[in-house]
Protein backbone atom coordinates (compact mmCIF):
# COMPACT_ATOMS: atom_id res chain seq x y z
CA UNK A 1 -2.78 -15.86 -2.12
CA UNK A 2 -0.39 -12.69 -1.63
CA UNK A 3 -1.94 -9.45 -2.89
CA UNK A 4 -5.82 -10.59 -1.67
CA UNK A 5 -6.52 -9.53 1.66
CA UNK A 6 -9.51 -7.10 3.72
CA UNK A 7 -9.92 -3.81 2.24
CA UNK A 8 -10.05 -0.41 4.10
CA UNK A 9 -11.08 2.88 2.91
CA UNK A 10 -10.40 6.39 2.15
CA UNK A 11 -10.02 7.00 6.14
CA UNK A 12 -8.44 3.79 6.70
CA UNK A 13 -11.09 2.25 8.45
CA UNK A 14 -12.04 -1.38 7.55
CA UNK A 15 -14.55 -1.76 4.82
CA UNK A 16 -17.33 -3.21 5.80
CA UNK A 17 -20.66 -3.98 3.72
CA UNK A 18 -22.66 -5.96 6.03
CA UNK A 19 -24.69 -9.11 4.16
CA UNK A 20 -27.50 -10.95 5.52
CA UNK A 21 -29.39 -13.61 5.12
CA UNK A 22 -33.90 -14.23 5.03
CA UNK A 23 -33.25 -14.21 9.05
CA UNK A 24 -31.47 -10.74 9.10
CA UNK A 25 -28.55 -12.39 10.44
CA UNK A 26 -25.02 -11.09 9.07
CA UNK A 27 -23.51 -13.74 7.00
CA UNK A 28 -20.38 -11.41 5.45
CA UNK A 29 -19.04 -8.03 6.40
CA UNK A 30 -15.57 -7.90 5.32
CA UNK A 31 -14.64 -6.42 2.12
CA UNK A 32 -12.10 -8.76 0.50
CA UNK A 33 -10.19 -8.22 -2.50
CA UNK A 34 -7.00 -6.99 -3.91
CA UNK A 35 -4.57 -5.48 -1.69
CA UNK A 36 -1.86 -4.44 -3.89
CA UNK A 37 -2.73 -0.68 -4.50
CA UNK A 38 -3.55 -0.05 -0.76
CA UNK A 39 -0.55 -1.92 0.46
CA UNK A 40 1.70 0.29 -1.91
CA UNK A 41 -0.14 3.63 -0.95
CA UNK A 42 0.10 2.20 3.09
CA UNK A 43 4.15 1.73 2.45
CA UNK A 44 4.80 5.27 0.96
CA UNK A 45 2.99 7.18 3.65
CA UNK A 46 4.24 5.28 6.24
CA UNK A 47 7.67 6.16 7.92
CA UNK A 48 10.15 3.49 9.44
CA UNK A 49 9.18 2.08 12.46
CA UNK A 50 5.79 2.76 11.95
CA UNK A 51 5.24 -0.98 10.82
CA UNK A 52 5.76 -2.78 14.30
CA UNK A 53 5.92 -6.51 12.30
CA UNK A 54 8.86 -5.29 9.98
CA UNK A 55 10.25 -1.54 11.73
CA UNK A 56 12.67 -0.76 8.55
CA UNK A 57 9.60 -0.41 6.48
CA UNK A 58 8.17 2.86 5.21
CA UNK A 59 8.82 5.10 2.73
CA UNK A 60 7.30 8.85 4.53
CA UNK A 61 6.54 10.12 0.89
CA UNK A 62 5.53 13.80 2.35
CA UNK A 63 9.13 14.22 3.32
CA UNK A 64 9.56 14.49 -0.82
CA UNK A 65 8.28 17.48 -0.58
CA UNK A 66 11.73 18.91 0.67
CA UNK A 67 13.45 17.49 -1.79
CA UNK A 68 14.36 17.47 -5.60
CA UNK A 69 16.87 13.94 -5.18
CA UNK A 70 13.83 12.09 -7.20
CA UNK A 71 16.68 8.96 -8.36
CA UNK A 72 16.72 8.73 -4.53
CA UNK A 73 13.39 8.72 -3.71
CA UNK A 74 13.10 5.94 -6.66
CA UNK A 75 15.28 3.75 -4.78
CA UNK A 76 13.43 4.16 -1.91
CA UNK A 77 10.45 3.34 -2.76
CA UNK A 78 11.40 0.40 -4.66
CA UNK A 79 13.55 -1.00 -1.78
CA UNK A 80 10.38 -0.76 0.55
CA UNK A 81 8.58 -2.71 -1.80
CA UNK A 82 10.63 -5.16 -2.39
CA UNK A 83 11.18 -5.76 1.15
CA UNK A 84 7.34 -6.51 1.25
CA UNK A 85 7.72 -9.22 -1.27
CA UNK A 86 6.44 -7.14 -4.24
CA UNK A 87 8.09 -7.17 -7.91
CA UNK A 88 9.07 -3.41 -8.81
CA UNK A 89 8.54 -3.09 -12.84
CA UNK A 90 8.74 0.10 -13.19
CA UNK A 91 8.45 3.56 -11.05
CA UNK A 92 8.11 6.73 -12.94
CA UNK A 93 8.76 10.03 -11.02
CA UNK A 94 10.04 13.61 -12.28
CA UNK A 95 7.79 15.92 -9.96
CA UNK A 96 5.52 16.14 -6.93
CA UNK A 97 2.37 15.39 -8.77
CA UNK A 98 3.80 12.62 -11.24
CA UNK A 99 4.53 9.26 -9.45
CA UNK A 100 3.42 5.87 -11.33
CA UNK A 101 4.53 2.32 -9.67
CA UNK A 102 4.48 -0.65 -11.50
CA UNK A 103 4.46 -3.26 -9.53
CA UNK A 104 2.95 -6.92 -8.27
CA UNK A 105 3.74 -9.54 -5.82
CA UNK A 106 5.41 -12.61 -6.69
CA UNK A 107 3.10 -15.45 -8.05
């Protein structure tokens, strides 16, 4: 299913919570869940090209800080989602500090 996937964390590092079983043997490590959020926030800090699978993907979000075009920035960020196969409801974003996405990948 699209959107479930391995987790990383807050340094981008895969999460791992090692399981084992009566033996001490590791059974599960892997953090799986849903991918959505950290697939969004992975698109919007990335820049083009970083992506070697699909090189026109990537939003570079700091660059905003440069900037006051905000309608353009909206259109950015939906296109890059989009192109990864996610449904853009709704992005909300008037300044620096304020940016809500809506979104979820196609069922």
């Amino acid at each position: 299913m699209k959107g479930t996937g391995i987790l990383i964390d807050d340094n981008y590092e895969l999460l791992v919570k090692p399981e084992r079983d009566a033996a001490g043997k590791i059974i599960k490590g892997a953090v799986i869940g849903s991918t959505i959020n950290q697939n969004t926030g992975l698109i919007l800090i990335s820049r083009k090209g970083e992506f070697k699978q699909v090189p026109a993907l990537g939003v570079g979000i700091e660059d905003v800080l440069l900037d006051n075009d905000y309608l353009e920035w909206r259109r950015r960020i939906r296109l890059n989602l989009e192109l990864d196969g996610q449904t853009v409801t709704r992005i909300k974003f008037n300044t620096v500090d304020k940016l809500n996405i809506d979104a979820n990948y196609n069922s």
